[in-house]
PDB file of N, CA and C in Angstrom:
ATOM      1  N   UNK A   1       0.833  -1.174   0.000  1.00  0.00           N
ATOM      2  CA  UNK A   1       0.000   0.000   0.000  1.00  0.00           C
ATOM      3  C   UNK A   1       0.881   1.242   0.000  1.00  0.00           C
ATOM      4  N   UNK A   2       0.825   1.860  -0.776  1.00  0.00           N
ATOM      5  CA  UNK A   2       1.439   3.161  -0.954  1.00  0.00           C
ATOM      6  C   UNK A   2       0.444   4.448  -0.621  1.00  0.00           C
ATOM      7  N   UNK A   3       0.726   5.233   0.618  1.00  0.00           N
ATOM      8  CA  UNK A   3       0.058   6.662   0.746  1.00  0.00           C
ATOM      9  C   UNK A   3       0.761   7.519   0.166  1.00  0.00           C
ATOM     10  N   UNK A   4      -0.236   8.904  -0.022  1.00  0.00           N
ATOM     11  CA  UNK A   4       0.319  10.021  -0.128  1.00  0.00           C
ATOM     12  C   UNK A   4      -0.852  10.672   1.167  1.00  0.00           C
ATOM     13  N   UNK A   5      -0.068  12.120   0.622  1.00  0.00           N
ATOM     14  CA  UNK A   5      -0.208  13.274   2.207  1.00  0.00           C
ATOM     15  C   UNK A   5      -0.490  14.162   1.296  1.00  0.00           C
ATOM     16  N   UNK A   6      -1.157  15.070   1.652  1.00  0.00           N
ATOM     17  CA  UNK A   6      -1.899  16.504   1.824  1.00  0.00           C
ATOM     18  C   UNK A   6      -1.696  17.226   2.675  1.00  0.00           C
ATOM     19  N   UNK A   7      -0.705  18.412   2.832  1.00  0.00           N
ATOM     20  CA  UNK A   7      -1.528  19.234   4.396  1.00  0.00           C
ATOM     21  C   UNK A   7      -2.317  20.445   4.100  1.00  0.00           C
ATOM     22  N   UNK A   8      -2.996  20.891   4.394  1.00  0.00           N
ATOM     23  CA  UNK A   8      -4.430  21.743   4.358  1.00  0.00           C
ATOM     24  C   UNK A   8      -4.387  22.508   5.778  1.00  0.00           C
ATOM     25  N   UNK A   9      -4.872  23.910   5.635  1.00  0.00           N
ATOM     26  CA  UNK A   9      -5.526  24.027   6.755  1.00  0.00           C
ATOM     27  C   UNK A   9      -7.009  23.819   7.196  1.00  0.00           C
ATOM     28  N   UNK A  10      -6.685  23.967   8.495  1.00  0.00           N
ATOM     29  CA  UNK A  10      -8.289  23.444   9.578  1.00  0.00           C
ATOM     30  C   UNK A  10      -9.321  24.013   8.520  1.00  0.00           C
ATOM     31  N   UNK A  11      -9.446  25.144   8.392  1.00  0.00           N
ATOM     32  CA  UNK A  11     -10.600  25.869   7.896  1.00  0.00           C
ATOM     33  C   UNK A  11     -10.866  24.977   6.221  1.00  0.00           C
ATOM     34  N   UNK A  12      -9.971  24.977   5.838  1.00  0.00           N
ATOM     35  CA  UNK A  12     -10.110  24.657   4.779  1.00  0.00           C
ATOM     36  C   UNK A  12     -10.836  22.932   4.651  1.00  0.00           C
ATOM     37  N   UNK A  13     -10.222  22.390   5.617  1.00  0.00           N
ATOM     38  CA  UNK A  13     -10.349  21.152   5.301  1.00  0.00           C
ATOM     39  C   UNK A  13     -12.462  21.087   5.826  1.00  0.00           C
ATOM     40  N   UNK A  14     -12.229  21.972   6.654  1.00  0.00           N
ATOM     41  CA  UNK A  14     -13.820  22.171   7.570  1.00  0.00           C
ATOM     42  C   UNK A  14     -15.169  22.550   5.931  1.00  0.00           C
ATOM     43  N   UNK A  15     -14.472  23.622   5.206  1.00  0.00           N
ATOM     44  CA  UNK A  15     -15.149  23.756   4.177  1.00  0.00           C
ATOM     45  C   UNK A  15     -15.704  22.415   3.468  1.00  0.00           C
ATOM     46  N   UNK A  16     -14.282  21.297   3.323  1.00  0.00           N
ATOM     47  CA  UNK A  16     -14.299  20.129   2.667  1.00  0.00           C
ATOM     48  C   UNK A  16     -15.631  19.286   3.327  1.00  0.00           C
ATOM     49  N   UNK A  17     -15.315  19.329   4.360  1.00  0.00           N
ATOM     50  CA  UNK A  17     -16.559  18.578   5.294  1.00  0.00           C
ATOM     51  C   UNK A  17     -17.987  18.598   5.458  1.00  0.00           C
ATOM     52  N   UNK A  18     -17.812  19.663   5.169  1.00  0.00           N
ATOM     53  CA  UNK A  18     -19.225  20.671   4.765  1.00  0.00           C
ATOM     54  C   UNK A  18     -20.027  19.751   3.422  1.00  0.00           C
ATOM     55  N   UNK A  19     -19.474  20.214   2.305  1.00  0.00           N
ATOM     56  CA  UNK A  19     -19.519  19.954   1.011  1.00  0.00           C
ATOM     57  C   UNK A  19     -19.159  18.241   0.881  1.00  0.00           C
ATOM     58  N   UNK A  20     -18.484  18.076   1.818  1.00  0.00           N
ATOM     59  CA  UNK A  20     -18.409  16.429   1.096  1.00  0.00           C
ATOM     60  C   UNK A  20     -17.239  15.961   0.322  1.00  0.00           C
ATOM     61  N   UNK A  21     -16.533  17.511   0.030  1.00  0.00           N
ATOM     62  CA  UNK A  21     -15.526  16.858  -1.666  1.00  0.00           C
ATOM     63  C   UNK A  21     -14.730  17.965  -1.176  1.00  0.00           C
ATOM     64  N   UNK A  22     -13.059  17.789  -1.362  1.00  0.00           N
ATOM     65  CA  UNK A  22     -11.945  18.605  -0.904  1.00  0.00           C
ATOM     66  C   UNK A  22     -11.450  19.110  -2.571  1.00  0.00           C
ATOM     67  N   UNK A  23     -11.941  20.005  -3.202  1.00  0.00           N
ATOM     68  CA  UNK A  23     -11.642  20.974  -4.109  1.00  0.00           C
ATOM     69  C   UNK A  23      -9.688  21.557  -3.993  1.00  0.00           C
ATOM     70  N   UNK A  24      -9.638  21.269  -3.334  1.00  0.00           N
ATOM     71  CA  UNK A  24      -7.635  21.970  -2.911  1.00  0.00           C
ATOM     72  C   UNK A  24      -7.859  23.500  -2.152  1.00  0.00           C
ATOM     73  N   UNK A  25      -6.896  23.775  -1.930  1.00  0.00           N
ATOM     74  CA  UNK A  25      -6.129  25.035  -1.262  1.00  0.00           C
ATOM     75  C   UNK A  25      -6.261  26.050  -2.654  1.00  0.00           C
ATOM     76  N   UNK A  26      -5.608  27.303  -2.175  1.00  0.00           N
ATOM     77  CA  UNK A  26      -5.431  27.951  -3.415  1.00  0.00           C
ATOM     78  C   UNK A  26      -4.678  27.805  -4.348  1.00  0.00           C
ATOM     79  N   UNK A  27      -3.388  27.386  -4.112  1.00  0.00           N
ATOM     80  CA  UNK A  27      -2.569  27.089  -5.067  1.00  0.00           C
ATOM     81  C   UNK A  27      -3.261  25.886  -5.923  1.00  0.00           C
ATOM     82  N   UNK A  28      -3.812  24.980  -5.075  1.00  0.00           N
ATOM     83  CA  UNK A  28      -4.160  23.803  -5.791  1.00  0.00           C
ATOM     84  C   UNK A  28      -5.074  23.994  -7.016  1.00  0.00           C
ATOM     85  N   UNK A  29      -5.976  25.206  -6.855  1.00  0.00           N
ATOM     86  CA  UNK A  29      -6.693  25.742  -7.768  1.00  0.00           C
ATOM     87  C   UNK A  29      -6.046  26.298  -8.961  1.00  0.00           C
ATOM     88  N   UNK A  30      -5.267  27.249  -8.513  1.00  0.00           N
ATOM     89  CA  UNK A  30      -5.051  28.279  -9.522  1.00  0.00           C
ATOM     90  C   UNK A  30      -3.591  26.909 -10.362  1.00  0.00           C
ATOM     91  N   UNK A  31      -3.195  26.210  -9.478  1.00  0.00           N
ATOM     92  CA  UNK A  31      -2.318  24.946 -10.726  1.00  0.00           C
ATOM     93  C   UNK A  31      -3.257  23.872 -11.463  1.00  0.00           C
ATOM     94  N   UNK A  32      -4.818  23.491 -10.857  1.00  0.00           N
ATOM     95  CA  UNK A  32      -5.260  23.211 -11.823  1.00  0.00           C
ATOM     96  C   UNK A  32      -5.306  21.407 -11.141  1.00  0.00           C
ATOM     97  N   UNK A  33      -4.628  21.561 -10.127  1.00  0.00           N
ATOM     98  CA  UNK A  33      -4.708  19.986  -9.432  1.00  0.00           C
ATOM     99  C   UNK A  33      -4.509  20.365  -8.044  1.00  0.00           C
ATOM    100  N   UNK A  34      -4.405  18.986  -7.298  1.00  0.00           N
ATOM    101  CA  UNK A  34      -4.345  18.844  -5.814  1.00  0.00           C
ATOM    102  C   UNK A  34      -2.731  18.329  -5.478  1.00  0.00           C
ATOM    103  N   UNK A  35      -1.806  18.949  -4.505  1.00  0.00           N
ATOM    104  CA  UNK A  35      -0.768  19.107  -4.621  1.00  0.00           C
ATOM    105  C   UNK A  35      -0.837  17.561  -3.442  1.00  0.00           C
ATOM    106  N   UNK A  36      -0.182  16.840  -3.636  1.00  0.00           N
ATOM    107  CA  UNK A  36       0.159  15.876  -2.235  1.00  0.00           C
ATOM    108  C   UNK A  36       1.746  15.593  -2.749  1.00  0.00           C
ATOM    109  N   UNK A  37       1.841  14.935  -0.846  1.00  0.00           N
ATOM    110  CA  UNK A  37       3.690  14.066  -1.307  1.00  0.00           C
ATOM    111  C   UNK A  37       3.524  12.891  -0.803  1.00  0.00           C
ATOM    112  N   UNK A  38       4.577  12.638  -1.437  1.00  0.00           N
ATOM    113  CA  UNK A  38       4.962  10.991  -0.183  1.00  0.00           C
ATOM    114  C   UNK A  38       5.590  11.117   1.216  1.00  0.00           C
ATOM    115  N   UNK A  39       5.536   9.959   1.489  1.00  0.00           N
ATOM    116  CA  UNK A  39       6.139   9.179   2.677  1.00  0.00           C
ATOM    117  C   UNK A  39       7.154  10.523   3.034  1.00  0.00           C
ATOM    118  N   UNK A  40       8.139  10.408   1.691  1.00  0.00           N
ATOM    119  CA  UNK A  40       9.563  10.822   1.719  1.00  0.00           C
ATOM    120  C   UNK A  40      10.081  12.346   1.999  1.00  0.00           C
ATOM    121  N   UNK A  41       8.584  13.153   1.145  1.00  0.00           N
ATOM    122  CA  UNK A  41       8.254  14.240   0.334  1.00  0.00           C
ATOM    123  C   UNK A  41       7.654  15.092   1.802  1.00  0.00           C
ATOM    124  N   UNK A  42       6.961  14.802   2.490  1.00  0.00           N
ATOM    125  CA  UNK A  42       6.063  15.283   2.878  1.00  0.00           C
ATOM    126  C   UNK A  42       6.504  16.487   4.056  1.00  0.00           C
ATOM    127  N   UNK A  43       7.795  16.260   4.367  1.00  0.00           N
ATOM    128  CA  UNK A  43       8.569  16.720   5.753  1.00  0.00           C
ATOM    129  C   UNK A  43       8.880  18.052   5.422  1.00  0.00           C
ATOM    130  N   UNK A  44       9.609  17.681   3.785  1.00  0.00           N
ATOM    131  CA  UNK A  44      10.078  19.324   3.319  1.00  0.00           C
ATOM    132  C   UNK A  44       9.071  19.994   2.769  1.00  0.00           C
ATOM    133  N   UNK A  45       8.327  19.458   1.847  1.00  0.00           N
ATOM    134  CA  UNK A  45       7.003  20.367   1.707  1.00  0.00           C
ATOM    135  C   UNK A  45       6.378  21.063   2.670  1.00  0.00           C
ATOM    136  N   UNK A  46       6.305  20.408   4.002  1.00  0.00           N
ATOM    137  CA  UNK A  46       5.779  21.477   5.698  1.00  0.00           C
ATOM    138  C   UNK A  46       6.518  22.600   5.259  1.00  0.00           C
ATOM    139  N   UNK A  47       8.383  22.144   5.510  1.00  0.00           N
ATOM    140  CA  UNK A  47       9.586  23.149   6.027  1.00  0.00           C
ATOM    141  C   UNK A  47       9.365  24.198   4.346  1.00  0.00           C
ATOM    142  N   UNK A  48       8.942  23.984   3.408  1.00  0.00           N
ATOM    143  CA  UNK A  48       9.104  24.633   2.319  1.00  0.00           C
ATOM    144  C   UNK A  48       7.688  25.431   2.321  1.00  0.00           C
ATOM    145  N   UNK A  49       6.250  25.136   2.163  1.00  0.00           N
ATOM    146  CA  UNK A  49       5.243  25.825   2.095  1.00  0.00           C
ATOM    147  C   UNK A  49       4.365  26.253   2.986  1.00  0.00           C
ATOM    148  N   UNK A  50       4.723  25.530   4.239  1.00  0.00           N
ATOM    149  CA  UNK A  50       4.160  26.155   5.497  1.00  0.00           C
ATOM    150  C   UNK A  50       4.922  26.224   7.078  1.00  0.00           C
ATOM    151  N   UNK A  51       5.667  27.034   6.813  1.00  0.00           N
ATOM    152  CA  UNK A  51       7.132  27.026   8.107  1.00  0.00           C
ATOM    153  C   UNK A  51       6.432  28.040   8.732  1.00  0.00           C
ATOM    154  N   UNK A  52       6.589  26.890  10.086  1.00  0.00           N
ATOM    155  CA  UNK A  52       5.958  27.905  11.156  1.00  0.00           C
ATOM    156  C   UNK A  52       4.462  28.352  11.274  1.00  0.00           C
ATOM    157  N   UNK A  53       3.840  27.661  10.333  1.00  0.00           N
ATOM    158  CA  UNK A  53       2.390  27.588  10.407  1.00  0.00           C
ATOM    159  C   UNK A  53       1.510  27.075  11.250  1.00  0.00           C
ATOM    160  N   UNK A  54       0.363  27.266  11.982  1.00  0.00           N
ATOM    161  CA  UNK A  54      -0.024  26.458  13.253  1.00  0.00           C
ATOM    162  C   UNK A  54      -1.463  25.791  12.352  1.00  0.00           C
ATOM    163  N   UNK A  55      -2.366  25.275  12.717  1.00  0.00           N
ATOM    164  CA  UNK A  55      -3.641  24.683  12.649  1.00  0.00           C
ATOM    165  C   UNK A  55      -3.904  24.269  11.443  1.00  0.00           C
ATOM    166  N   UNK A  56      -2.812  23.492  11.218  1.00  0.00           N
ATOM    167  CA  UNK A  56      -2.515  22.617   9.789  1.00  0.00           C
ATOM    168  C   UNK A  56      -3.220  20.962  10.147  1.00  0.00           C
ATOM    169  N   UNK A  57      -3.591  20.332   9.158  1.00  0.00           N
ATOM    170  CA  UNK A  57      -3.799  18.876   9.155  1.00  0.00           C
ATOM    171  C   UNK A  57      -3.013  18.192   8.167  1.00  0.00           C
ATOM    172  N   UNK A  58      -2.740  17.013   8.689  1.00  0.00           N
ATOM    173  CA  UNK A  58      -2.645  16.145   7.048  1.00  0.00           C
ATOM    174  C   UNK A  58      -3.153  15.378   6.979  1.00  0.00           C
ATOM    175  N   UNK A  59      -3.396  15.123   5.779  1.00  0.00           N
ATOM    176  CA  UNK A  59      -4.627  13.935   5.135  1.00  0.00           C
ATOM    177  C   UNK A  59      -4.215  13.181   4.439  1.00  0.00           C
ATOM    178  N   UNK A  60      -4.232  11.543   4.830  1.00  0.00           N
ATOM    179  CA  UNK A  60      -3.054  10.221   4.011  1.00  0.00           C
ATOM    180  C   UNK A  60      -4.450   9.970   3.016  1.00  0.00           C
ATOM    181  N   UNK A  61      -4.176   9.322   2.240  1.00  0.00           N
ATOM    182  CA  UNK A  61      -4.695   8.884   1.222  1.00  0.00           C
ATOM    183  C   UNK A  61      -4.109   7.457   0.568  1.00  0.00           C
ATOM    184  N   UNK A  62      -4.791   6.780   0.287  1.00  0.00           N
ATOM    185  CA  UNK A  62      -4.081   5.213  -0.158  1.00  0.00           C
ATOM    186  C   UNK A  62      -4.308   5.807  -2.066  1.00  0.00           C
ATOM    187  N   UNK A  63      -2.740   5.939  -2.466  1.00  0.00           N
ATOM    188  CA  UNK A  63      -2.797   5.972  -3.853  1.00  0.00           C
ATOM    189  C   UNK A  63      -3.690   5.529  -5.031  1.00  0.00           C
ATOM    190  N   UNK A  64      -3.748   4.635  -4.573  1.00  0.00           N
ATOM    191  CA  UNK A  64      -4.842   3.367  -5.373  1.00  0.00           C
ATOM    192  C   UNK A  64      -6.302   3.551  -5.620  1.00  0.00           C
ATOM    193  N   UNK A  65      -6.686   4.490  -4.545  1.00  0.00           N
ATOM    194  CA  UNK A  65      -7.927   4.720  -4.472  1.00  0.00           C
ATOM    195  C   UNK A  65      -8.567   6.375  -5.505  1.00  0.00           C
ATOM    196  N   UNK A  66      -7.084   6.635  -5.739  1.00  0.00           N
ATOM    197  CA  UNK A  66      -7.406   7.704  -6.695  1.00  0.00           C
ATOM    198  C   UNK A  66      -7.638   7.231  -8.239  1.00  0.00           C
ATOM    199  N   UNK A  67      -7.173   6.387  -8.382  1.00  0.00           N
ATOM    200  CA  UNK A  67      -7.116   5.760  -9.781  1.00  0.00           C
ATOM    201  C   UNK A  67      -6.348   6.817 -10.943  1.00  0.00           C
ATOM    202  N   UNK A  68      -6.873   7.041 -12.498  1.00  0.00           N
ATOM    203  CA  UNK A  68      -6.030   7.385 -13.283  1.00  0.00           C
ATOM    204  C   UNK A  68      -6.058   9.040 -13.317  1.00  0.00           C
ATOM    205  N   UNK A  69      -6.773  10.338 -12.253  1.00  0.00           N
ATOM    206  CA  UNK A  69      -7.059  11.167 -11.951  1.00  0.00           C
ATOM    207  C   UNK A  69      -5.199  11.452 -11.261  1.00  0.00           C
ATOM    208  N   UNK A  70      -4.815  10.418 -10.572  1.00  0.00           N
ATOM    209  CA  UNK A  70      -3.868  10.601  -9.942  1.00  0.00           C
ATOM    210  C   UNK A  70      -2.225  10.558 -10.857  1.00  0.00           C
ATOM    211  N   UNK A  71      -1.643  11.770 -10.995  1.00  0.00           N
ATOM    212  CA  UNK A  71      -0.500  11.664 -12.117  1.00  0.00           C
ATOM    213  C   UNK A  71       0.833  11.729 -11.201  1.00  0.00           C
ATOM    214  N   UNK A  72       1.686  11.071 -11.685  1.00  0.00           N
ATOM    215  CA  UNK A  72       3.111  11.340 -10.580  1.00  0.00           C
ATOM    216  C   UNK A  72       3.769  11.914 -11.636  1.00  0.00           C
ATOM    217  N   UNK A  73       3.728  13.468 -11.471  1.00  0.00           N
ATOM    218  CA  UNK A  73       4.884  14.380 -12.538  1.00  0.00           C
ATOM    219  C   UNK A  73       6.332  14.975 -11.684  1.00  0.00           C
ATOM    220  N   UNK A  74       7.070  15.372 -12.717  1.00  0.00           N
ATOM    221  CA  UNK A  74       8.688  15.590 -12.059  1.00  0.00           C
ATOM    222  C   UNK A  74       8.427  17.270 -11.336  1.00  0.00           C
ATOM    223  N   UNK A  75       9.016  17.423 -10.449  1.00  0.00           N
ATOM    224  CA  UNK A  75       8.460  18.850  -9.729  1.00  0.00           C
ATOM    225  C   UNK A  75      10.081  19.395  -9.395  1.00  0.00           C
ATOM    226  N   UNK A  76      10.223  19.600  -7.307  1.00  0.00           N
ATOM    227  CA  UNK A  76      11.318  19.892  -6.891  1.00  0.00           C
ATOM    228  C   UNK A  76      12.300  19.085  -6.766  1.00  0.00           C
ATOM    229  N   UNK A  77      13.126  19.425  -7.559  1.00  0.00           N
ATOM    230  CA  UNK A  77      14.575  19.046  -7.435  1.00  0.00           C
ATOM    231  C   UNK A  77      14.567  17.464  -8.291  1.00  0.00           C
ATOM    232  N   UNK A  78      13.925  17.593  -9.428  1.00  0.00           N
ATOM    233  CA  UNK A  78      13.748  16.525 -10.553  1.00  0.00           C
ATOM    234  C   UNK A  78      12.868  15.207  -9.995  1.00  0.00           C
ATOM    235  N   UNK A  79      12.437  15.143  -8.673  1.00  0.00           N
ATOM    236  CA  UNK A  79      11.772  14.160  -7.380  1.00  0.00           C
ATOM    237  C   UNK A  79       9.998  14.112  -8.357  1.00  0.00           C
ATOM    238  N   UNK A  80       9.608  12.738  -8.085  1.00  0.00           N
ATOM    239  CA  UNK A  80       8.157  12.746  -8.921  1.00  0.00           C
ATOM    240  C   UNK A  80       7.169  12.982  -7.805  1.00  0.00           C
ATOM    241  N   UNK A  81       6.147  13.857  -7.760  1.00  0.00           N
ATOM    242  CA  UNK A  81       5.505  14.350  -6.990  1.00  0.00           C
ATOM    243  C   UNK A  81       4.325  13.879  -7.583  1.00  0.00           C
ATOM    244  N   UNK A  82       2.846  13.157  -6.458  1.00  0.00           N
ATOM    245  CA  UNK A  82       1.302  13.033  -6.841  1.00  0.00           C
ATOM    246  C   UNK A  82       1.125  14.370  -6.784  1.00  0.00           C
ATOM    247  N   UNK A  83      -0.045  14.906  -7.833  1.00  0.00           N
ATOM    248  CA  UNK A  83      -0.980  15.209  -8.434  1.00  0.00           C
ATOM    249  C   UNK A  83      -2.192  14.698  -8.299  1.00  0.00           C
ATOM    250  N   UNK A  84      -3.021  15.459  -8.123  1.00  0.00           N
ATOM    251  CA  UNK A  84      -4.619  14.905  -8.467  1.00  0.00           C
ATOM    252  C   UNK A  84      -5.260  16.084  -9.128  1.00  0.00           C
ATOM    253  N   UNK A  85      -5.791  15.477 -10.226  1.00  0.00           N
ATOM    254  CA  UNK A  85      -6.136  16.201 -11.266  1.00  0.00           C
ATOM    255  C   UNK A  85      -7.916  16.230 -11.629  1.00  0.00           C
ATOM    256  N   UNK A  86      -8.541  16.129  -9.893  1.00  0.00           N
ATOM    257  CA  UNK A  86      -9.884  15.860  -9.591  1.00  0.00           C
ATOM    258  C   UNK A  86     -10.067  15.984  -8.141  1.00  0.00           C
ATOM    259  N   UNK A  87     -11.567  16.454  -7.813  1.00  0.00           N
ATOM    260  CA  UNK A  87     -11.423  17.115  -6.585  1.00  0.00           C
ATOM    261  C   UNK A  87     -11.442  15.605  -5.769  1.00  0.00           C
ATOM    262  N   UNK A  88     -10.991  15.857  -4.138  1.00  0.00           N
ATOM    263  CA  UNK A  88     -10.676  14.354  -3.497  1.00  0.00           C
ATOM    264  C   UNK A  88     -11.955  14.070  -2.350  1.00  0.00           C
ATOM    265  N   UNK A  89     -12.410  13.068  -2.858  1.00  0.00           N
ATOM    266  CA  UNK A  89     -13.724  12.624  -2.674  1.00  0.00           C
ATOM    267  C   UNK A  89     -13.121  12.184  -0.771  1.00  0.00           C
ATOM    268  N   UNK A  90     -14.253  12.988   0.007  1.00  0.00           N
ATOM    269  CA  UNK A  90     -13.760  12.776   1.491  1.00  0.00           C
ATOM    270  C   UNK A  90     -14.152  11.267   1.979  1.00  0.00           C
ATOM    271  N   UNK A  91     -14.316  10.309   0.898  1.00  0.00           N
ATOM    272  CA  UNK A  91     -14.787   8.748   1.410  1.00  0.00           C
ATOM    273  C   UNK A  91     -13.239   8.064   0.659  1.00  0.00           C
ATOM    274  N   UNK A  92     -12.151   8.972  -0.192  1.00  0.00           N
ATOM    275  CA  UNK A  92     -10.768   8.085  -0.373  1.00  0.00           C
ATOM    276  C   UNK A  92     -10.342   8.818   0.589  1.00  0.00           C
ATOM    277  N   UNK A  93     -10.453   9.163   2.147  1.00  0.00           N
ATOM    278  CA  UNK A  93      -9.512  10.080   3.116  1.00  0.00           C
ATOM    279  C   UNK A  93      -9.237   8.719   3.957  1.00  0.00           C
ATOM    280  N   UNK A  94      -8.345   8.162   4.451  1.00  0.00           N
ATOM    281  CA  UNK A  94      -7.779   7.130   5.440  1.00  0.00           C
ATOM    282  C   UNK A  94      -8.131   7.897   6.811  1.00  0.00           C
ATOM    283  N   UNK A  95      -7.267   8.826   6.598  1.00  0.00           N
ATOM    284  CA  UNK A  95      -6.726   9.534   7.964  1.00  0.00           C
ATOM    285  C   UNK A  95      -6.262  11.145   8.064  1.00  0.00           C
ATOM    286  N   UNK A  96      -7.571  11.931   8.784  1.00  0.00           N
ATOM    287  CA  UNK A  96      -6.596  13.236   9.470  1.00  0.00           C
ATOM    288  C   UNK A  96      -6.183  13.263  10.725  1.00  0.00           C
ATOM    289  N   UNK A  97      -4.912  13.831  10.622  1.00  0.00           N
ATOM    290  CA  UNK A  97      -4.300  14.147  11.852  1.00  0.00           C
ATOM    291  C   UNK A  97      -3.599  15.757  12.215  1.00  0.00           C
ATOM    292  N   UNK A  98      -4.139  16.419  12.876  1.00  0.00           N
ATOM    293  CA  UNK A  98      -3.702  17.732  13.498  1.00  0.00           C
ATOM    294  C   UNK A  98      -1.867  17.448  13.292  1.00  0.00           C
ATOM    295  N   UNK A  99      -1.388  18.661  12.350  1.00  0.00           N
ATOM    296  CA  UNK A  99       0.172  18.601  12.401  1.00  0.00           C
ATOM    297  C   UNK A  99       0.341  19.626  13.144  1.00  0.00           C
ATOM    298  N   UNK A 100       1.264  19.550  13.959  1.00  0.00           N
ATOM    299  CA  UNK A 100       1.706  20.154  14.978  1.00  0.00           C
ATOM    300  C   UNK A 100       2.900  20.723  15.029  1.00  0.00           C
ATOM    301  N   UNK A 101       3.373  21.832  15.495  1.00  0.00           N
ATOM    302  CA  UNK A 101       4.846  22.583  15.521  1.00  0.00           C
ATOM    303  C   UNK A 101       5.335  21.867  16.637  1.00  0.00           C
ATOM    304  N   UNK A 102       6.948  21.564  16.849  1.00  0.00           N
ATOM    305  CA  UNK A 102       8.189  21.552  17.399  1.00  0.00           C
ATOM    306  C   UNK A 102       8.411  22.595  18.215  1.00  0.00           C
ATOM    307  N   UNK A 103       8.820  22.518  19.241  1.00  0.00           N
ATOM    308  CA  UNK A 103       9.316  23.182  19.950  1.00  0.00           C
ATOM    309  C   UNK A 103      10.660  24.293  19.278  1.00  0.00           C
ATOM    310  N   UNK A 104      11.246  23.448  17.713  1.00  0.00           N
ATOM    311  CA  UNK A 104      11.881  24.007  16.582  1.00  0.00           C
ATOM    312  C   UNK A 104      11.266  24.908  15.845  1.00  0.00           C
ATOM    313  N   UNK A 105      10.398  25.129  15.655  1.00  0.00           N
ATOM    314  CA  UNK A 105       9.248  25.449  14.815  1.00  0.00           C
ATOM    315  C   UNK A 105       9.100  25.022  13.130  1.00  0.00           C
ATOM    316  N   UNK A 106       9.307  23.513  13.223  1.00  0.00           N
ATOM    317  CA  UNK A 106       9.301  22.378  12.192  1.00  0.00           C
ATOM    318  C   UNK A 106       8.419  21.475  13.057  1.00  0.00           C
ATOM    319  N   UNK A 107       7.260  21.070  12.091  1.00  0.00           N
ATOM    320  CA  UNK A 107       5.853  20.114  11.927  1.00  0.00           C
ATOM    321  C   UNK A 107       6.841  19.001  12.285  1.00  0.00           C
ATOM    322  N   UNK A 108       5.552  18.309  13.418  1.00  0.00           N
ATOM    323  CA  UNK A 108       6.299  17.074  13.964  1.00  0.00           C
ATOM    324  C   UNK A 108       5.311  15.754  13.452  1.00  0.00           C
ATOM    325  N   UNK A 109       6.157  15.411  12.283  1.00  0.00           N
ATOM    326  CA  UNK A 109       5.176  14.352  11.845  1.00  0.00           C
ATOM    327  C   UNK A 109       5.368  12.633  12.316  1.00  0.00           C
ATOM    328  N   UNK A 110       5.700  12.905  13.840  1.00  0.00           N
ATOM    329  CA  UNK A 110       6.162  11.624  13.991  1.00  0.00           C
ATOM    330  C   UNK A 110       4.778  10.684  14.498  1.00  0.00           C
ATOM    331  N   UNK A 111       5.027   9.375  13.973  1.00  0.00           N
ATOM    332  CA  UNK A 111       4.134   8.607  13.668  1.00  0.00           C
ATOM    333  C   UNK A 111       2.952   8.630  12.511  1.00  0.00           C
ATOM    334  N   UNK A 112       3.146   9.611  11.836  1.00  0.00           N
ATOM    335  CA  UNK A 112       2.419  10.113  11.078  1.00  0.00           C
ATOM    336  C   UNK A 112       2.141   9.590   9.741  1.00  0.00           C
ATOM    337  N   UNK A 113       3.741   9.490   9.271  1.00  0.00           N
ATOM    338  CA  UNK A 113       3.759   8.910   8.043  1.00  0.00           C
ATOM    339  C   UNK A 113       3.885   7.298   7.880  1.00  0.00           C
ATOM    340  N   UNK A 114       3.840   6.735   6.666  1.00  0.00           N
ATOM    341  CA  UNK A 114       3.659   4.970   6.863  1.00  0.00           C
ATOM    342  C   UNK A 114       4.426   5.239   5.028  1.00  0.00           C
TER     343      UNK A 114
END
């Protein structure tokens, strides 16, 4: 089983809940897909797009369940990054979990990822 990750904020993800269907963040919009990482991916994407951010979640997702909506294209630093190229239906969500700041002020994703 291969996951990917999402992190979102609270509000945002609350909108999702509402509605039923997680549409993306803004960026995710205005690129036209839903940004997630892996396992591997997911640590620097925090330290890169949300440093020092508080009332963040992340949301695992089992790859598989996205089917051919889901594209792995080349992004940072030549690394293949998921894509979803369709809004993410809140019945393929595994798992949210509140990400939390460090006493560093770096997201402590321990136990988090699989």
């Amino acid at each position: 089983m291969k996951y990917i990750y999402k992190i979102t904020s609270c509000d945002a993800w609350r909108t999702a809940e509402t509605a039923g269907i997680f549409f993306g963040s803004g960026i995710d919009l205005s690129d036209g897909y839903i940004h997630f990482s892996t396992a591997q991916q997911a640590e620097e994407t925090a330290a890169k797009h949300f440093s020092g951010l508080t009332d963040l979640l992340l949301i695992r997702v089992e790859a598989s369940r996205l089917g051919a909506a889901l594209k792995w294209e080349v992004s940072r630093g030549g690394e293949k990054f998921p894509h979803l190229y369709a809004p993410l239906m809140l019945k393929d969500v595994e798992c949210v979990s509140p990400l939390k700041l460090r006493a560093d002020h770096r997201h402590d994703f321990t136990g988090l990822l699989k």
